[in-house]
C-alpha atoms as a PDB file:
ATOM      1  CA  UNK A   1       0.000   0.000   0.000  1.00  0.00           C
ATOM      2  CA  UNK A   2       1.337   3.091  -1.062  1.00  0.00           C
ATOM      3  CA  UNK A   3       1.291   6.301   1.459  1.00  0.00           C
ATOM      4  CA  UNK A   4       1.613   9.910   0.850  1.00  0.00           C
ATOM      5  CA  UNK A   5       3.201  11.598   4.052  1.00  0.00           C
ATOM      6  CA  UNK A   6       5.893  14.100   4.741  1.00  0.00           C
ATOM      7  CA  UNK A   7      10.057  12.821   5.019  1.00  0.00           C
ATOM      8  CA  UNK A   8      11.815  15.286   7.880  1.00  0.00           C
ATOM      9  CA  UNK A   9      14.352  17.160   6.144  1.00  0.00           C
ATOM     10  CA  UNK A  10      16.387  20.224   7.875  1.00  0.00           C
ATOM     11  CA  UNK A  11      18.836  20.784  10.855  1.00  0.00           C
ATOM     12  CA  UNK A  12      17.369  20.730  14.552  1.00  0.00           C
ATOM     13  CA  UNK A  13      15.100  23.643  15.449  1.00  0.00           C
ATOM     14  CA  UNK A  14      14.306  24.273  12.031  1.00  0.00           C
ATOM     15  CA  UNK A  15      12.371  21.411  10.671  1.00  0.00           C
ATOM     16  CA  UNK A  16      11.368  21.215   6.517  1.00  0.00           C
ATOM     17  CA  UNK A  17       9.214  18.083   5.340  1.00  0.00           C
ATOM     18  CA  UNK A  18       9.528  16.903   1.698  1.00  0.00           C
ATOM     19  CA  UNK A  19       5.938  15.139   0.646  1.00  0.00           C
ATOM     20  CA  UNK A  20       6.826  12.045  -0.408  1.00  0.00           C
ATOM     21  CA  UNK A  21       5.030   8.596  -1.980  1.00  0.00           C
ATOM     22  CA  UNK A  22       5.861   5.837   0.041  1.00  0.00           C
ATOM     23  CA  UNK A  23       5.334   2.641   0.548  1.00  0.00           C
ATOM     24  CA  UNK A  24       3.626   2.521   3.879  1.00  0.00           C
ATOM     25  CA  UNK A  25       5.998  -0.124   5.848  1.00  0.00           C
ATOM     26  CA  UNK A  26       9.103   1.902   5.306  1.00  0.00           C
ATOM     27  CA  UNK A  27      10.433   4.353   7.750  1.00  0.00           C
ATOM     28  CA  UNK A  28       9.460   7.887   8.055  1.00  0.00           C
ATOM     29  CA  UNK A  29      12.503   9.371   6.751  1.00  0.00           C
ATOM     30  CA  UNK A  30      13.781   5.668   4.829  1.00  0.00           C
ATOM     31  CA  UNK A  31      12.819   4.824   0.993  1.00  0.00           C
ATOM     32  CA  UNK A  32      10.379   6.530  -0.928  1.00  0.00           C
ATOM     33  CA  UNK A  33       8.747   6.283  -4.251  1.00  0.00           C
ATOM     34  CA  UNK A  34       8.860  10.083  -5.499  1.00  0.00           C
ATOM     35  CA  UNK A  35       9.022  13.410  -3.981  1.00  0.00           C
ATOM     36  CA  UNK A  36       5.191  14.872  -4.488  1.00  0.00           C
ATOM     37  CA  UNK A  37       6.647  18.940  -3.138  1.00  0.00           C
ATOM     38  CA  UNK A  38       7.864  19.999  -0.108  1.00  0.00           C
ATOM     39  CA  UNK A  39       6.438  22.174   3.332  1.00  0.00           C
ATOM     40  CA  UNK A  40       8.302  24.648   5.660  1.00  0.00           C
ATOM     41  CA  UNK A  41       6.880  24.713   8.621  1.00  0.00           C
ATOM     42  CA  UNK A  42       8.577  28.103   9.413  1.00  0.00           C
ATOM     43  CA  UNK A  43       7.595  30.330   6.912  1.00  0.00           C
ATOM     44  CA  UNK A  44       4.626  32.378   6.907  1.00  0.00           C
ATOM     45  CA  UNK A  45       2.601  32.697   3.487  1.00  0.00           C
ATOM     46  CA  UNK A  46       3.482  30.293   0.833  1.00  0.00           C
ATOM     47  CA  UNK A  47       5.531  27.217   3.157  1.00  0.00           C
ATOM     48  CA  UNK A  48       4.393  24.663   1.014  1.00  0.00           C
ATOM     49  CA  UNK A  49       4.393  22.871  -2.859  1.00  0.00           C
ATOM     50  CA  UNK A  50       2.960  20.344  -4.516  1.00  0.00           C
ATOM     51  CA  UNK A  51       2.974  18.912  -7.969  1.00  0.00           C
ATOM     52  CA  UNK A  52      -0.623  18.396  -7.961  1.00  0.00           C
ATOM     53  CA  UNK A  53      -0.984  16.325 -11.313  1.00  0.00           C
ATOM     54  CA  UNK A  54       1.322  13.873  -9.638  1.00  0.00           C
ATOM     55  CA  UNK A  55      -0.639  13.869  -6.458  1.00  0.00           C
ATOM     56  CA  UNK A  56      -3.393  13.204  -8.643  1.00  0.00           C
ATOM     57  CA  UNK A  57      -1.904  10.168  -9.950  1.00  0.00           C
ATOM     58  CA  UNK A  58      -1.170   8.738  -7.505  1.00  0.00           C
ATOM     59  CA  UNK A  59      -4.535   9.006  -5.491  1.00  0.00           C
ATOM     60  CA  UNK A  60      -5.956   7.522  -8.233  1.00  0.00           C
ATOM     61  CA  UNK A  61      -3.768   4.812  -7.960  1.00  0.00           C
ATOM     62  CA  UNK A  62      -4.955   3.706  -4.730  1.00  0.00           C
ATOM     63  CA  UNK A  63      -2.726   5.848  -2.331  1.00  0.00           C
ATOM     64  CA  UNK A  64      -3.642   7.228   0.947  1.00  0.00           C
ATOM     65  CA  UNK A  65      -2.380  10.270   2.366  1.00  0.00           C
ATOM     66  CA  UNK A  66      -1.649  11.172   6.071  1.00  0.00           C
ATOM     67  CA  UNK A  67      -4.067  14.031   7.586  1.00  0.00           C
ATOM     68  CA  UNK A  68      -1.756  16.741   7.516  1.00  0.00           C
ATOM     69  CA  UNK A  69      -0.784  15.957   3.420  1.00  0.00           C
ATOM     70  CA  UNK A  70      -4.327  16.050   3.285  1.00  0.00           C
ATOM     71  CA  UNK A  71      -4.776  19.427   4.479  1.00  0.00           C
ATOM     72  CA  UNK A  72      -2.030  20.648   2.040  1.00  0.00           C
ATOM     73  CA  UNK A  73      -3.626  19.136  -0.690  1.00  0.00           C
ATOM     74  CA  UNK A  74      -6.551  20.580   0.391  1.00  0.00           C
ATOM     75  CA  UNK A  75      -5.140  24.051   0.331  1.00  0.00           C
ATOM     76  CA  UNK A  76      -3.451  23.821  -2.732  1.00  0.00           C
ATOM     77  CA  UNK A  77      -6.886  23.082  -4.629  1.00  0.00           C
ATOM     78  CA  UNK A  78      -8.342  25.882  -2.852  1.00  0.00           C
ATOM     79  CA  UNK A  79      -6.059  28.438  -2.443  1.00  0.00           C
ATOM     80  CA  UNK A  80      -8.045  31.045  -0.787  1.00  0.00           C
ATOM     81  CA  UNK A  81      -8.802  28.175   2.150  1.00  0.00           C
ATOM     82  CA  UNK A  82      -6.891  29.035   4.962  1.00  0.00           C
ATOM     83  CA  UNK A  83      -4.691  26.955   7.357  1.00  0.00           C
ATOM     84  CA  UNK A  84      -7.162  25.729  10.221  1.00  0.00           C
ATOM     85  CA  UNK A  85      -5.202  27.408  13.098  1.00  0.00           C
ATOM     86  CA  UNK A  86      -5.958  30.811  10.943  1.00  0.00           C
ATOM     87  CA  UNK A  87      -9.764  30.137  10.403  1.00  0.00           C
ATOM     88  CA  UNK A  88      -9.800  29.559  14.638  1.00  0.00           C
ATOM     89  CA  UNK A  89      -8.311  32.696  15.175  1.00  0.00           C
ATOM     90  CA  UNK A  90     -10.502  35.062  12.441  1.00  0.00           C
ATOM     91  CA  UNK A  91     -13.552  33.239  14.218  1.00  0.00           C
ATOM     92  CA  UNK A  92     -12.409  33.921  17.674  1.00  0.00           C
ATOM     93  CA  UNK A  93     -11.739  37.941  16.217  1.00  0.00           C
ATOM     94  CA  UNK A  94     -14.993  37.954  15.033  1.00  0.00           C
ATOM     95  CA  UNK A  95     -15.983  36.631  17.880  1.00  0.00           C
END
């Protein structure tokens, strides 16, 4: 079964993910099929990428991804969605 979920990349305190399809028994950060984009957990505005067509392919192939890939693929459809940390805080402002 074939997983897409992010591979740690980065030094310590400063953690980037590449979004990877894997095959779901290897390790988090072991052997992967191919690198879907990449997420910075850091940076403010854009801190992620994804080659959507290939994300595409391979959900239709019968891959599941994590919740948080989810989310990014999500947002990457639907650009003007925001992260869900953001929508929490506009609601509590509006609050």
């Amino acid at each position: 079964m074939v997983k897409l979920r992010m591979r740690r990349t980065g030094c310590t305190n400063h953690a980037t993910y590449r979004i990877v399809a894997a095959d779901a028994r290897s390790p988090r950060d072991g052997k992967f099929l191919e690198i879907l984009g990449w997420y910075d957990t850091q940076m403010k505005d854009a801190n992620f990428k994804l080659d959507l067509p290939r994300v595409d392919y391979w959900l239709s192939q019968g891959a599941k991804p994590s919740t948080t890939v989810a989310s990014l693929i999500r947002r990457a459809k639907n650009p003007d969605l925001k992260p869900h940390h953001a929508r929490k805080a506009q609601a509590k402002k509006e609050a």
